[in-house]
PDB file of N, CA and C in Angstrom:
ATOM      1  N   UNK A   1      -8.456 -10.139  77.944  1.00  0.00           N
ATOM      2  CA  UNK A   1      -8.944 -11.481  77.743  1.00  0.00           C
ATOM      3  C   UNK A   1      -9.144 -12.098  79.126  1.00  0.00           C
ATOM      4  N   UNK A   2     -10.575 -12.478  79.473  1.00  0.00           N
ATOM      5  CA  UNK A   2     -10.384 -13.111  80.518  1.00  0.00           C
ATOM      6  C   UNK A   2     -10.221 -14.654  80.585  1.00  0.00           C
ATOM      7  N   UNK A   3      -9.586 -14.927  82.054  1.00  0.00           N
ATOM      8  CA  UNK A   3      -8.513 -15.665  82.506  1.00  0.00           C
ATOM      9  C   UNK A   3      -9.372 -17.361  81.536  1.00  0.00           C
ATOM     10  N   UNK A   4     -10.685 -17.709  81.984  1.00  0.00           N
ATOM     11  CA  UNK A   4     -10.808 -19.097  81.534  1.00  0.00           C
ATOM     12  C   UNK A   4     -11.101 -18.744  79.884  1.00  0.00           C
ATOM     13  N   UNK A   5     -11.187 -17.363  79.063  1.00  0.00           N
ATOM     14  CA  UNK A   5     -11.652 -17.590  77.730  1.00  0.00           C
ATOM     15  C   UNK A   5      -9.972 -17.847  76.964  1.00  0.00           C
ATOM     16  N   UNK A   6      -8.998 -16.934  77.896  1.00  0.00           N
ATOM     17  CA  UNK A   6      -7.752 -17.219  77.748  1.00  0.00           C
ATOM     18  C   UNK A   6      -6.777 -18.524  77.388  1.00  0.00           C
ATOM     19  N   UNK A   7      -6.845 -19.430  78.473  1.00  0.00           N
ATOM     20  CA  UNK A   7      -6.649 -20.849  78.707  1.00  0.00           C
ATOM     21  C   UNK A   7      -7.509 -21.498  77.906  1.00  0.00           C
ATOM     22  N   UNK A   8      -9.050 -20.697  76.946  1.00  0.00           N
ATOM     23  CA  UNK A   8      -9.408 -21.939  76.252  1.00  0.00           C
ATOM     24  C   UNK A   8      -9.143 -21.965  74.867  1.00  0.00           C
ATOM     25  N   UNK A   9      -8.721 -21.002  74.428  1.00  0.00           N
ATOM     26  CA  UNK A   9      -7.973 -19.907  73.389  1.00  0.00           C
ATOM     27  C   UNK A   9      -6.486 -20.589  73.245  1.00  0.00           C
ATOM     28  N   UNK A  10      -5.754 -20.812  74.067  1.00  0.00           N
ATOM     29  CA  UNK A  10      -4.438 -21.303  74.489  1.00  0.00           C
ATOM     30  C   UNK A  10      -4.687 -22.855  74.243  1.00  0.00           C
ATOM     31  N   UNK A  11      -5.636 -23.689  74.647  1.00  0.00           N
ATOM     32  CA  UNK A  11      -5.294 -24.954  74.371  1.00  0.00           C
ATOM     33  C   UNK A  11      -5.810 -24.969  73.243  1.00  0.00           C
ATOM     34  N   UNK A  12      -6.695 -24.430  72.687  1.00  0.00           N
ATOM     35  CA  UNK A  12      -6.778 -24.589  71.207  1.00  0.00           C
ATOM     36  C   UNK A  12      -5.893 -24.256  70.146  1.00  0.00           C
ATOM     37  N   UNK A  13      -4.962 -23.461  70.167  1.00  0.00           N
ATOM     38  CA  UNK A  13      -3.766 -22.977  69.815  1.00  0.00           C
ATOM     39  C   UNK A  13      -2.749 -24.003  69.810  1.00  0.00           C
ATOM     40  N   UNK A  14      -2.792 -24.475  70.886  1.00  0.00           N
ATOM     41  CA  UNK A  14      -1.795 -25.509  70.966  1.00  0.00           C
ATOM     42  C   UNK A  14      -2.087 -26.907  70.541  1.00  0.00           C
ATOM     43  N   UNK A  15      -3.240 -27.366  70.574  1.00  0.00           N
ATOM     44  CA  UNK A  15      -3.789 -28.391  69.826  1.00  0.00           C
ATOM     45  C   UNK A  15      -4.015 -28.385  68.429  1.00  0.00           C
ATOM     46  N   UNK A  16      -4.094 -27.327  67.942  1.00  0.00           N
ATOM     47  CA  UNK A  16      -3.851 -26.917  66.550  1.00  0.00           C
ATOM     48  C   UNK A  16      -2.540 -26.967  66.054  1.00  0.00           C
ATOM     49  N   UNK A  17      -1.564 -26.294  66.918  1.00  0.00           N
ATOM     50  CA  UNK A  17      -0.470 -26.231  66.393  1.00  0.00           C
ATOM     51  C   UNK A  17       0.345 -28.063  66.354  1.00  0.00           C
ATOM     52  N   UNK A  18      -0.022 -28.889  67.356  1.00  0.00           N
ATOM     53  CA  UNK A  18       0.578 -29.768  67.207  1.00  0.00           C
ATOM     54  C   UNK A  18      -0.454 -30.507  66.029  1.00  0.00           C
ATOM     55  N   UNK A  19      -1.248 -30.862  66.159  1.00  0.00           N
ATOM     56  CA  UNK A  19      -2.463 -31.387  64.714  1.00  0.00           C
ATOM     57  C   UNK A  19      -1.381 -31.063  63.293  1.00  0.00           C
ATOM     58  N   UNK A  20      -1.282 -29.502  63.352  1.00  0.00           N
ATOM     59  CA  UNK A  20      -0.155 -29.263  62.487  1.00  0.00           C
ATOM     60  C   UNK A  20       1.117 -29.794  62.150  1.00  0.00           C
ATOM     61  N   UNK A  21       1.732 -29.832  63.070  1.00  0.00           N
ATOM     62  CA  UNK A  21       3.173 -30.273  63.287  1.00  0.00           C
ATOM     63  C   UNK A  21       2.987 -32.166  62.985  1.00  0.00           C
ATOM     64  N   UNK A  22       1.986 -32.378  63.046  1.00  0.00           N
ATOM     65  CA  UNK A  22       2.064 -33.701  63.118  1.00  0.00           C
ATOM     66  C   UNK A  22       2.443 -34.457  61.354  1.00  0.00           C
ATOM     67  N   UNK A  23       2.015 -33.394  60.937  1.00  0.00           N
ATOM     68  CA  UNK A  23       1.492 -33.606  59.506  1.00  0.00           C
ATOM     69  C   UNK A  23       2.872 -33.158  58.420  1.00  0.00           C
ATOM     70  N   UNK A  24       3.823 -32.340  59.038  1.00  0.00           N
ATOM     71  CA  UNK A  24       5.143 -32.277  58.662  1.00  0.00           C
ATOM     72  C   UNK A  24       6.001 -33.403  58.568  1.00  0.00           C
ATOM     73  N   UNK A  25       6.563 -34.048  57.154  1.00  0.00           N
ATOM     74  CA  UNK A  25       6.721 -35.546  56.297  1.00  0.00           C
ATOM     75  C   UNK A  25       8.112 -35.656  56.768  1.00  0.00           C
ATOM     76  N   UNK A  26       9.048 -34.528  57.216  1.00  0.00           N
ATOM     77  CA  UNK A  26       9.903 -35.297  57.287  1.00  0.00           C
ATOM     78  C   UNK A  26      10.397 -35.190  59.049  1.00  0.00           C
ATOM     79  N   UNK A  27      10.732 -36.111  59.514  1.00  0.00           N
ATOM     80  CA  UNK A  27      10.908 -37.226  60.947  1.00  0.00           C
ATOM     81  C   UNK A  27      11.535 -35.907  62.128  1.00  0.00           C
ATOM     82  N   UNK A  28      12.665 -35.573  61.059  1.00  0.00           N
ATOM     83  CA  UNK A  28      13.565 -34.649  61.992  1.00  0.00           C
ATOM     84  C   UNK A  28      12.759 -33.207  62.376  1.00  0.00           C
ATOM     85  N   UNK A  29      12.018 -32.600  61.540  1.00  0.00           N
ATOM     86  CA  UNK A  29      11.493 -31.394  61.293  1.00  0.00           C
ATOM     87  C   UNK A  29      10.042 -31.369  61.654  1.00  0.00           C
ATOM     88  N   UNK A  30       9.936 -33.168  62.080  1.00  0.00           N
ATOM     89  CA  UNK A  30       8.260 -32.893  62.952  1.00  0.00           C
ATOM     90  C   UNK A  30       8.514 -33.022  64.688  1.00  0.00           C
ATOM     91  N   UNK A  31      10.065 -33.396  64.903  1.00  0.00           N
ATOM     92  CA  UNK A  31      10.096 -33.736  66.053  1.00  0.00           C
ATOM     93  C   UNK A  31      10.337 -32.572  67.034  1.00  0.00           C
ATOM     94  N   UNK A  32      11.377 -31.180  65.573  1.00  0.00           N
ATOM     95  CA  UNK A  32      11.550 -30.619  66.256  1.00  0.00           C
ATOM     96  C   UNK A  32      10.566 -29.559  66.818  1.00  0.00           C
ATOM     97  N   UNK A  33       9.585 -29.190  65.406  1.00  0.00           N
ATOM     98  CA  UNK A  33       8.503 -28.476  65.672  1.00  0.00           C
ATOM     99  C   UNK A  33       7.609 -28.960  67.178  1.00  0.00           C
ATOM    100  N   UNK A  34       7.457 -30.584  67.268  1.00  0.00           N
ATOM    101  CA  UNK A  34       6.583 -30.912  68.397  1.00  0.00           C
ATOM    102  C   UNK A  34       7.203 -30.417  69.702  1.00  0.00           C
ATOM    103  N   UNK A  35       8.392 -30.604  69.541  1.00  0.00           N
ATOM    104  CA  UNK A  35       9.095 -30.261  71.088  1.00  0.00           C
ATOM    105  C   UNK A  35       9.256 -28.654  71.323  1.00  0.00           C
ATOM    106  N   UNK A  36       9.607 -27.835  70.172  1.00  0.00           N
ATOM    107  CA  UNK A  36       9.603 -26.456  70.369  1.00  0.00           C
ATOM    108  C   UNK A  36       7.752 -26.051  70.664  1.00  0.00           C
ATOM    109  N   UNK A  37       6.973 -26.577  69.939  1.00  0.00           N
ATOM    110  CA  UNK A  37       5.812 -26.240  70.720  1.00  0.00           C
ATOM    111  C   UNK A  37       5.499 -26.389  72.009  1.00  0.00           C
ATOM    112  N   UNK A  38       5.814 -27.741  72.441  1.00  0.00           N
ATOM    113  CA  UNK A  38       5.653 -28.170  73.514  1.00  0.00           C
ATOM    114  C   UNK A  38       6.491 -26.906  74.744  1.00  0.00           C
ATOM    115  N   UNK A  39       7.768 -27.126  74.186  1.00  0.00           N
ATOM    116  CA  UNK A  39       8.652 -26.180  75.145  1.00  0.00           C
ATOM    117  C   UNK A  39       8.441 -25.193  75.518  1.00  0.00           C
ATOM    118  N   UNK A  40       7.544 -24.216  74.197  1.00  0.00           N
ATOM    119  CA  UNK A  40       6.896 -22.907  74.179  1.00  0.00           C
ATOM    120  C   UNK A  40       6.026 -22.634  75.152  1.00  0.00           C
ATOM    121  N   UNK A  41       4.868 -23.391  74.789  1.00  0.00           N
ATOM    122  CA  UNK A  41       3.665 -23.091  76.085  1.00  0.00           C
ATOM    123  C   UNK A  41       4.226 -23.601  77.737  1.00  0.00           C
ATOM    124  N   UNK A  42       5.288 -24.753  77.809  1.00  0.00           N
ATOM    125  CA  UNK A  42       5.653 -24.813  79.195  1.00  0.00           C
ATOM    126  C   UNK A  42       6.317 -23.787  79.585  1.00  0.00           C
ATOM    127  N   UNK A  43       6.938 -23.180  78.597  1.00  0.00           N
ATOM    128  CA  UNK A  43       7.545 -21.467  79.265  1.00  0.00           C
ATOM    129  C   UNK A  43       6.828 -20.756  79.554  1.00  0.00           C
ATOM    130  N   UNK A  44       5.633 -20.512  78.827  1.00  0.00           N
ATOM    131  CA  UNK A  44       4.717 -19.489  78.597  1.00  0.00           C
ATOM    132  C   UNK A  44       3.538 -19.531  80.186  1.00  0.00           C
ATOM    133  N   UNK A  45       3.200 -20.772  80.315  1.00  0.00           N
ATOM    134  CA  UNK A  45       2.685 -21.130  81.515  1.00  0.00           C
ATOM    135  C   UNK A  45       2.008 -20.011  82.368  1.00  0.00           C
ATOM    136  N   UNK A  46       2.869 -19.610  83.207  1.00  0.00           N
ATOM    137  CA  UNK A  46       2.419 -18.451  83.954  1.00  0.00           C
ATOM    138  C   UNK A  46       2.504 -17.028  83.493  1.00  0.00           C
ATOM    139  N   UNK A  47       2.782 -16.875  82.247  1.00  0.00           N
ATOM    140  CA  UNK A  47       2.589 -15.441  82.143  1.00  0.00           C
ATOM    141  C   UNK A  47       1.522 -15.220  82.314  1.00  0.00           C
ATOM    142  N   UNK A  48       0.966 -13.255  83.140  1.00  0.00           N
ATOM    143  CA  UNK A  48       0.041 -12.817  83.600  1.00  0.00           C
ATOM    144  C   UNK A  48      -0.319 -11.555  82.700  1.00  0.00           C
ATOM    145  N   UNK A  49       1.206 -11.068  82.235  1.00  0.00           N
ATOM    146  CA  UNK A  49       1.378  -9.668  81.352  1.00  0.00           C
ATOM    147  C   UNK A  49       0.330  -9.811  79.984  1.00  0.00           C
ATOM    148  N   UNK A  50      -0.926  -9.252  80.198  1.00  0.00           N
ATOM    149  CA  UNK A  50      -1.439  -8.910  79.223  1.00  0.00           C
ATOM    150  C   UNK A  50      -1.116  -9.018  77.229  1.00  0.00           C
ATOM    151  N   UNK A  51      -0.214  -7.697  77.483  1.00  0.00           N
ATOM    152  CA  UNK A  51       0.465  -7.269  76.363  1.00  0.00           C
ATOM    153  C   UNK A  51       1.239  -8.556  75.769  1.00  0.00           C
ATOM    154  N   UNK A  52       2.384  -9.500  77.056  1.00  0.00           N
ATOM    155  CA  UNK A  52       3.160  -9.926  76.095  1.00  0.00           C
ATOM    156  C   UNK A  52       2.430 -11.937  75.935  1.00  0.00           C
ATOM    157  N   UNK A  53       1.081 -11.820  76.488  1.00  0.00           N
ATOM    158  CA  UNK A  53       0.235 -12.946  75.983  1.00  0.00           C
ATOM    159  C   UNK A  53      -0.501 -12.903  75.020  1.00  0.00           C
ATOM    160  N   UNK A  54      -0.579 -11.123  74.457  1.00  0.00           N
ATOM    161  CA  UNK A  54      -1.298 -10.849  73.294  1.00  0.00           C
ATOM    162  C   UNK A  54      -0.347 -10.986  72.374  1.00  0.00           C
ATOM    163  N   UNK A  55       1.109 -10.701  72.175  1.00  0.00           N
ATOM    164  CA  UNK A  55       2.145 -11.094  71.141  1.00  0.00           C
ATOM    165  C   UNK A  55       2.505 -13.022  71.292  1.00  0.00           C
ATOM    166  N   UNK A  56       2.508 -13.178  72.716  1.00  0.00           N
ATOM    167  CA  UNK A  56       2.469 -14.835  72.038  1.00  0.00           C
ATOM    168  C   UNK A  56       1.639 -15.212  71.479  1.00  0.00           C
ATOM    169  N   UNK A  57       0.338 -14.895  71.336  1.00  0.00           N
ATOM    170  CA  UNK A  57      -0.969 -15.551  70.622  1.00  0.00           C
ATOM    171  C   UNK A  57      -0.808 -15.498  68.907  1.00  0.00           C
ATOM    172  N   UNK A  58       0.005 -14.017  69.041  1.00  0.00           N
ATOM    173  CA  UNK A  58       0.519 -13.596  67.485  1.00  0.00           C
ATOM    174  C   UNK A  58       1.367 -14.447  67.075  1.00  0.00           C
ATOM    175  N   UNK A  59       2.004 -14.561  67.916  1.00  0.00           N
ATOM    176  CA  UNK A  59       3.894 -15.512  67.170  1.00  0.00           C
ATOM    177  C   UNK A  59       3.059 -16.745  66.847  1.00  0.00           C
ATOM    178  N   UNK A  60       2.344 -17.408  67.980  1.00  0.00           N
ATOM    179  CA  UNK A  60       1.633 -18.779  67.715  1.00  0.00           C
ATOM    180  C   UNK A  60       1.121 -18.641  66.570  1.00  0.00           C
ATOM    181  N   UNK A  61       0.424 -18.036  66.208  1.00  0.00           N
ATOM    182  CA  UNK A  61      -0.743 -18.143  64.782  1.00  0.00           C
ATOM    183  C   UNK A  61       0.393 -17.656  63.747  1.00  0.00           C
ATOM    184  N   UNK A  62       1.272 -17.575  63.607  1.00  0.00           N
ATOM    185  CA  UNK A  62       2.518 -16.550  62.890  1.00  0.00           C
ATOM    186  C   UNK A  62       2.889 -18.315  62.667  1.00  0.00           C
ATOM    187  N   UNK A  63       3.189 -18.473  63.452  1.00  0.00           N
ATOM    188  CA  UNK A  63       4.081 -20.235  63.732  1.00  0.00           C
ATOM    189  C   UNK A  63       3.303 -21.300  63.091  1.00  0.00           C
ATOM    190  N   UNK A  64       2.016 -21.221  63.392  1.00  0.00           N
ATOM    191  CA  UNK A  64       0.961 -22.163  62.911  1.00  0.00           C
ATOM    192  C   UNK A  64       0.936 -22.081  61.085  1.00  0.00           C
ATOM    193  N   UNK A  65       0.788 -20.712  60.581  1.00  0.00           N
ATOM    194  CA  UNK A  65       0.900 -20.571  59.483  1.00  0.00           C
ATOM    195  C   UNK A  65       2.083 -20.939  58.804  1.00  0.00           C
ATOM    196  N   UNK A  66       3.253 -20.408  59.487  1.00  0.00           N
ATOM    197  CA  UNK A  66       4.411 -21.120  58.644  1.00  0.00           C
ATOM    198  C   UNK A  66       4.921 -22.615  58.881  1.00  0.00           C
ATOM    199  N   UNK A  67       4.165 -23.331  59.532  1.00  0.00           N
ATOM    200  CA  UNK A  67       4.282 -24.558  59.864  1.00  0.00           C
ATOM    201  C   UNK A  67       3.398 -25.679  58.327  1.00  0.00           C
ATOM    202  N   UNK A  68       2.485 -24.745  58.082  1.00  0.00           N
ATOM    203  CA  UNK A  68       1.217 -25.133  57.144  1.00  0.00           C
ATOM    204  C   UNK A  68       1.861 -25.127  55.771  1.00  0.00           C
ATOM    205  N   UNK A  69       2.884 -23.793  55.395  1.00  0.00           N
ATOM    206  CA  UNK A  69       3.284 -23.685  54.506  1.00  0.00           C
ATOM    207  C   UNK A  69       4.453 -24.642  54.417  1.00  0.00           C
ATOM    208  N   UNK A  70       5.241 -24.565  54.925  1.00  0.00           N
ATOM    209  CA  UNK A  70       6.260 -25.340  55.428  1.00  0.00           C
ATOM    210  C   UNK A  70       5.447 -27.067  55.075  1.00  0.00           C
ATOM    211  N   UNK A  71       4.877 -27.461  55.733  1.00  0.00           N
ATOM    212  CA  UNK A  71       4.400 -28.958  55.098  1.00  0.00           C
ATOM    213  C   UNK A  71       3.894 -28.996  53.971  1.00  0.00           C
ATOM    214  N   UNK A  72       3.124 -28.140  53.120  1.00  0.00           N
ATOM    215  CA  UNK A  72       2.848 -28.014  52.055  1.00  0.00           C
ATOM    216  C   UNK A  72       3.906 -28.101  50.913  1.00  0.00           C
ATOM    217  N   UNK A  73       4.930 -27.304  51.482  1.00  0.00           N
ATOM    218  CA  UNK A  73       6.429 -27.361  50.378  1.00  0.00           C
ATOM    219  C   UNK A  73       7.408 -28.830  50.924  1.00  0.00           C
ATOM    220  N   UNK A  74       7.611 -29.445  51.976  1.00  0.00           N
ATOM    221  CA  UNK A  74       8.233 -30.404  52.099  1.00  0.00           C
ATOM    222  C   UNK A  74       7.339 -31.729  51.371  1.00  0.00           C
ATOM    223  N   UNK A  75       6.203 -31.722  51.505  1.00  0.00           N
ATOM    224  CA  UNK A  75       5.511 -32.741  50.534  1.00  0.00           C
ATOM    225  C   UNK A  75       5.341 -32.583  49.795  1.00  0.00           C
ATOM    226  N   UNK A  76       5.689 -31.439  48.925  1.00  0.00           N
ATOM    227  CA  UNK A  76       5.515 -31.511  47.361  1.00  0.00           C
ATOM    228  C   UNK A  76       6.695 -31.815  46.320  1.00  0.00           C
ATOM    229  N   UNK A  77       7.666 -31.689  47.707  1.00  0.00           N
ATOM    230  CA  UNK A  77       9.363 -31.770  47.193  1.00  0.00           C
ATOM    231  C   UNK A  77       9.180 -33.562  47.143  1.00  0.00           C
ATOM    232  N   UNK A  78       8.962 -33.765  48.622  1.00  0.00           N
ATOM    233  CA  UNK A  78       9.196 -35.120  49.063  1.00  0.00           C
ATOM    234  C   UNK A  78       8.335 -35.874  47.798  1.00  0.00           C
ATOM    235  N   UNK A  79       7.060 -35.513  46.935  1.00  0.00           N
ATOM    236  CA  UNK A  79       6.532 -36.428  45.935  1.00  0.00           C
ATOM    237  C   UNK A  79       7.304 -35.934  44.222  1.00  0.00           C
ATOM    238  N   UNK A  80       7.885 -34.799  44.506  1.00  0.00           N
ATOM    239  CA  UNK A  80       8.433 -34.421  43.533  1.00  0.00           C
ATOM    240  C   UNK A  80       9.635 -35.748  43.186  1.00  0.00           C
ATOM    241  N   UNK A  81      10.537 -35.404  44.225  1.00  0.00           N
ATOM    242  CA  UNK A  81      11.660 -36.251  44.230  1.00  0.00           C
ATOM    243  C   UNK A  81      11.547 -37.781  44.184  1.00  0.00           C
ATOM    244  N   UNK A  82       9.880 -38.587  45.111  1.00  0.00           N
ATOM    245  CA  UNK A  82       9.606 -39.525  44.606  1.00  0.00           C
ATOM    246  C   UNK A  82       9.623 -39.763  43.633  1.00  0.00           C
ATOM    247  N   UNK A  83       9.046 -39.075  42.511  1.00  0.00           N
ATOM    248  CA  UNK A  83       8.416 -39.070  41.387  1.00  0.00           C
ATOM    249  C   UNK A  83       9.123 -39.595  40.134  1.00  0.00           C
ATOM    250  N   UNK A  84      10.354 -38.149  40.478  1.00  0.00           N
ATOM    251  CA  UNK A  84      12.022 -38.196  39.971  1.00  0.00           C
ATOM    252  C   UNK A  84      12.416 -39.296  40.204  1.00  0.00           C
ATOM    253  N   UNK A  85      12.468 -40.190  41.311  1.00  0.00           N
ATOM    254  CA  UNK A  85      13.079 -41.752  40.563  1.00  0.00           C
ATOM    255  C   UNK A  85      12.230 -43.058  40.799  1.00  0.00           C
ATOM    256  N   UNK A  86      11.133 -42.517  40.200  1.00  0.00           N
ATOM    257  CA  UNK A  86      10.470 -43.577  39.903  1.00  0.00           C
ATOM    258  C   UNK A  86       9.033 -43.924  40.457  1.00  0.00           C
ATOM    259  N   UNK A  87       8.694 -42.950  41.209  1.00  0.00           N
ATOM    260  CA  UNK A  87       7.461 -42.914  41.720  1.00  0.00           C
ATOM    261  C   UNK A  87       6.031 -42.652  40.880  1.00  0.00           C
ATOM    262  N   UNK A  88       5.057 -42.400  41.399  1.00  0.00           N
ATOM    263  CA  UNK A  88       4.221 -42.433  40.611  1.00  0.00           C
ATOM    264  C   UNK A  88       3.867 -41.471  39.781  1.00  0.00           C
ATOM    265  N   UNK A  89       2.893 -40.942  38.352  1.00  0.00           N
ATOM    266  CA  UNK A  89       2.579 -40.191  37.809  1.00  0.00           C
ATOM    267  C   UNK A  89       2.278 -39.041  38.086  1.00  0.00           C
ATOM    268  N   UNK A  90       0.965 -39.433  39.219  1.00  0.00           N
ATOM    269  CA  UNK A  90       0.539 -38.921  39.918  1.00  0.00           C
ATOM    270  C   UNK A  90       1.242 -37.689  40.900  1.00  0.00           C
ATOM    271  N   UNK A  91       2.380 -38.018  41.382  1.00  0.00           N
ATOM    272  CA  UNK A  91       3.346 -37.572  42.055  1.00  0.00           C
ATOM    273  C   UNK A  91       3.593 -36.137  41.390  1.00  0.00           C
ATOM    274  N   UNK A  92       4.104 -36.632  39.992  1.00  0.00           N
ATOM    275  CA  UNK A  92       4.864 -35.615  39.205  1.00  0.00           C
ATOM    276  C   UNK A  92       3.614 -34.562  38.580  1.00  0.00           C
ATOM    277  N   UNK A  93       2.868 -35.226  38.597  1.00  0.00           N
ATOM    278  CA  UNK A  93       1.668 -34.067  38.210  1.00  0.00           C
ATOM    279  C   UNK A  93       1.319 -33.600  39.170  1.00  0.00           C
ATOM    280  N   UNK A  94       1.772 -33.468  40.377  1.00  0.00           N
ATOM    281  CA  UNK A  94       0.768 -32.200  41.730  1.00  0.00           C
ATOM    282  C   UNK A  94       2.189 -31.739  41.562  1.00  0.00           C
ATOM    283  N   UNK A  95       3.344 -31.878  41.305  1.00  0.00           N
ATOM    284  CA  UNK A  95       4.351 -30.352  41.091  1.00  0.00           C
ATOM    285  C   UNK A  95       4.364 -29.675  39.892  1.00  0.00           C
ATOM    286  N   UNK A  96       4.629 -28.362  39.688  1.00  0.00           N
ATOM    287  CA  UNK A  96       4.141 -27.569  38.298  1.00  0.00           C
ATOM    288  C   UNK A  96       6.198 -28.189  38.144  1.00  0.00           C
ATOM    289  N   UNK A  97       6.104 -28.415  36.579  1.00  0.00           N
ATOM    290  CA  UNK A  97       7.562 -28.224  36.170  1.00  0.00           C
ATOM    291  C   UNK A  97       8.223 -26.891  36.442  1.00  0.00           C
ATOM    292  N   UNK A  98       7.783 -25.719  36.906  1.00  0.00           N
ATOM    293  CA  UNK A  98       8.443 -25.028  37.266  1.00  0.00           C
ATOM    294  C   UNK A  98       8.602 -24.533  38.446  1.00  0.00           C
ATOM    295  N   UNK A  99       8.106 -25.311  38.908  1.00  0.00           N
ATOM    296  CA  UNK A  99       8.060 -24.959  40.610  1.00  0.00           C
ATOM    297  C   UNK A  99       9.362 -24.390  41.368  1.00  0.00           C
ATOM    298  N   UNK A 100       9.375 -23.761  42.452  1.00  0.00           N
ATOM    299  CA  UNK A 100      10.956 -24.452  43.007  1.00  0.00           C
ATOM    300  C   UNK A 100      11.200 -25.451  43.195  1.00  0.00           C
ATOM    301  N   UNK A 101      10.271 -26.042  43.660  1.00  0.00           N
ATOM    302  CA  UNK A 101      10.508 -27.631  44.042  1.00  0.00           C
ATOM    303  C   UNK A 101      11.497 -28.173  42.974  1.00  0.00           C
ATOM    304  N   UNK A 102      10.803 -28.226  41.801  1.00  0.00           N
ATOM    305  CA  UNK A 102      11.132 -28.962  40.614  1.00  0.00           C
ATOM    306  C   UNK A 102      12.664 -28.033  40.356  1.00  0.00           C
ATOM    307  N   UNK A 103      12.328 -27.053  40.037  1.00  0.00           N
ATOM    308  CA  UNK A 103      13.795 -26.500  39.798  1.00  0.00           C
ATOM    309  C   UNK A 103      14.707 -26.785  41.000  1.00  0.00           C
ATOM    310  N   UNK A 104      14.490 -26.495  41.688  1.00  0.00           N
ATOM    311  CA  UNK A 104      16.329 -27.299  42.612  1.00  0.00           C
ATOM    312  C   UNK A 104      16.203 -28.152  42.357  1.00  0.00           C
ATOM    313  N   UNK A 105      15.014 -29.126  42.453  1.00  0.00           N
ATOM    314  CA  UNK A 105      15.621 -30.869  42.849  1.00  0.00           C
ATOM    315  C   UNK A 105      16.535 -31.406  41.264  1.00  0.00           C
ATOM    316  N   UNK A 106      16.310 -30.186  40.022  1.00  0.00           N
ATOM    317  CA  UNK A 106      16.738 -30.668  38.885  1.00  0.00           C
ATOM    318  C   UNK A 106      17.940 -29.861  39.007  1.00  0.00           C
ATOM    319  N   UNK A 107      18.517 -29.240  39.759  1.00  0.00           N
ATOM    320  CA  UNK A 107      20.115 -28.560  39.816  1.00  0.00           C
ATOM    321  C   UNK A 107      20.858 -30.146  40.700  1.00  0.00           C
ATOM    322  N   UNK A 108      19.797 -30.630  41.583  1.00  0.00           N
ATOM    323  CA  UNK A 108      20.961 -31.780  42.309  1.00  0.00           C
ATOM    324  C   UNK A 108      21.832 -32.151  41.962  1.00  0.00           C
ATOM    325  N   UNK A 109      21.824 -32.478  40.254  1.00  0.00           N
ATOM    326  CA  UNK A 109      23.196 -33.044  39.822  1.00  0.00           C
ATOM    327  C   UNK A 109      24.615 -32.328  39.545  1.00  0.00           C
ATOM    328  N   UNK A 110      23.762 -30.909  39.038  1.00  0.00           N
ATOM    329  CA  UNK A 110      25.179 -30.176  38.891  1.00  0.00           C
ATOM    330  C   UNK A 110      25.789 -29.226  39.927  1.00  0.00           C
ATOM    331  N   UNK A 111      24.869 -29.393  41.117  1.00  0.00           N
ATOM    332  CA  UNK A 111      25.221 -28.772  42.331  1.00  0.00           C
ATOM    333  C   UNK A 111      26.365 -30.096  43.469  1.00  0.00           C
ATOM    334  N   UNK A 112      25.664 -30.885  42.722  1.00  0.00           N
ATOM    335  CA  UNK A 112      26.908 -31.876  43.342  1.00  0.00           C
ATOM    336  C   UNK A 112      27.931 -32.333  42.990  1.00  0.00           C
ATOM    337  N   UNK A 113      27.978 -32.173  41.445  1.00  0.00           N
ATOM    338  CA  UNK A 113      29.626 -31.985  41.221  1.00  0.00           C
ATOM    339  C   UNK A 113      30.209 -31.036  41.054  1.00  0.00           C
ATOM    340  N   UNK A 114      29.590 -29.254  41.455  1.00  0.00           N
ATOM    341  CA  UNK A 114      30.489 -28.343  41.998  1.00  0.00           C
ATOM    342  C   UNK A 114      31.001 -28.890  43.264  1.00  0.00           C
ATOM    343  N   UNK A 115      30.321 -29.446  43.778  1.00  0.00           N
ATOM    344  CA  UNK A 115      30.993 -29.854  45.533  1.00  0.00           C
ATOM    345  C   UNK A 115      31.954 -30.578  45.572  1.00  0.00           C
ATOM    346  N   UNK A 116      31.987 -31.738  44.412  1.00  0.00           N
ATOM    347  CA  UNK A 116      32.939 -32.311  43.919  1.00  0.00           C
ATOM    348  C   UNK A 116      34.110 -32.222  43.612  1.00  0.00           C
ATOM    349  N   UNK A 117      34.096 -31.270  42.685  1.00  0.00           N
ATOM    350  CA  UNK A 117      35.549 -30.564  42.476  1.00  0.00           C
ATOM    351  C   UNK A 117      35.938 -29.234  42.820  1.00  0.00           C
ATOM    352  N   UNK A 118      34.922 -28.663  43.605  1.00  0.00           N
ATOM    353  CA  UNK A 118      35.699 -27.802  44.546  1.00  0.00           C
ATOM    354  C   UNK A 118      35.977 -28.292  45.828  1.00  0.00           C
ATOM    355  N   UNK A 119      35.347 -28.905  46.043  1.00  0.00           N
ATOM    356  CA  UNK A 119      35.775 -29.432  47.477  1.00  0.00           C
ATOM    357  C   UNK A 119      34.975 -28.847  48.682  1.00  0.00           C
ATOM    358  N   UNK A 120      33.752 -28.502  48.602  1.00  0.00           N
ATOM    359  CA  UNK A 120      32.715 -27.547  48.914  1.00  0.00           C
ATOM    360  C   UNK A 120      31.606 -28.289  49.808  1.00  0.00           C
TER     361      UNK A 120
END
């Protein structure tokens, strides 16, 4: 890969990946994604090694994808659980009743009074 198609490959990667990260609903889990991206490419900086700029390009697009999925399932929980107390219709109809989503968020109750009386 040469050096300027490289660097233009790289900021697009990284502008993608944060575009991404931005879009992750909950506060703690977008801050950390932004800063581990961020942290990533300031490490990455001067690598020259061929080979191991062709596996970061992989992990990145590896990262990007599970970042996508990853917001896809935290907002469907996050409107699920709206939904569950009291949110809109709408809400509860973009989760299938059998989702995972829907199935844990409907164990909450009896997963919290195992914790309860075991002490867990």
């Amino acid at each position: 890969m040469a050096s300027v198609e490289g660097r233009i490959a790289a900021i697009s990667l990284y502008r993608t990946l944060l575009r991404a990260a931005h879009l992750i609903p909950q506060d703690n889990k977008r801050m950390f994604a932004l800063d581990r991206i961020r942290e990533g490419f300031r490490e990455s900086k001067g690598e020259t090694d061929e080979e191991k700029i062709r596996q970061m390009f992989l992990l990145g697009y590896t990262q990007l994808e599970s970042i996508e999925v990853q917001t896809e399932h935290l907002s469907n929980l996050t409107s699920f659980i709206s939904a569950q107390s009291g949110g809109s219709t709408e809400a509860k109809e973009r989760v299938p009743r059998n989702s995972p989503a829907s199935l844990w968020v409907s164990t909450l109750p009896q997963r919290a009074e195992v914790r309860l009386h075991h002490g867990g």
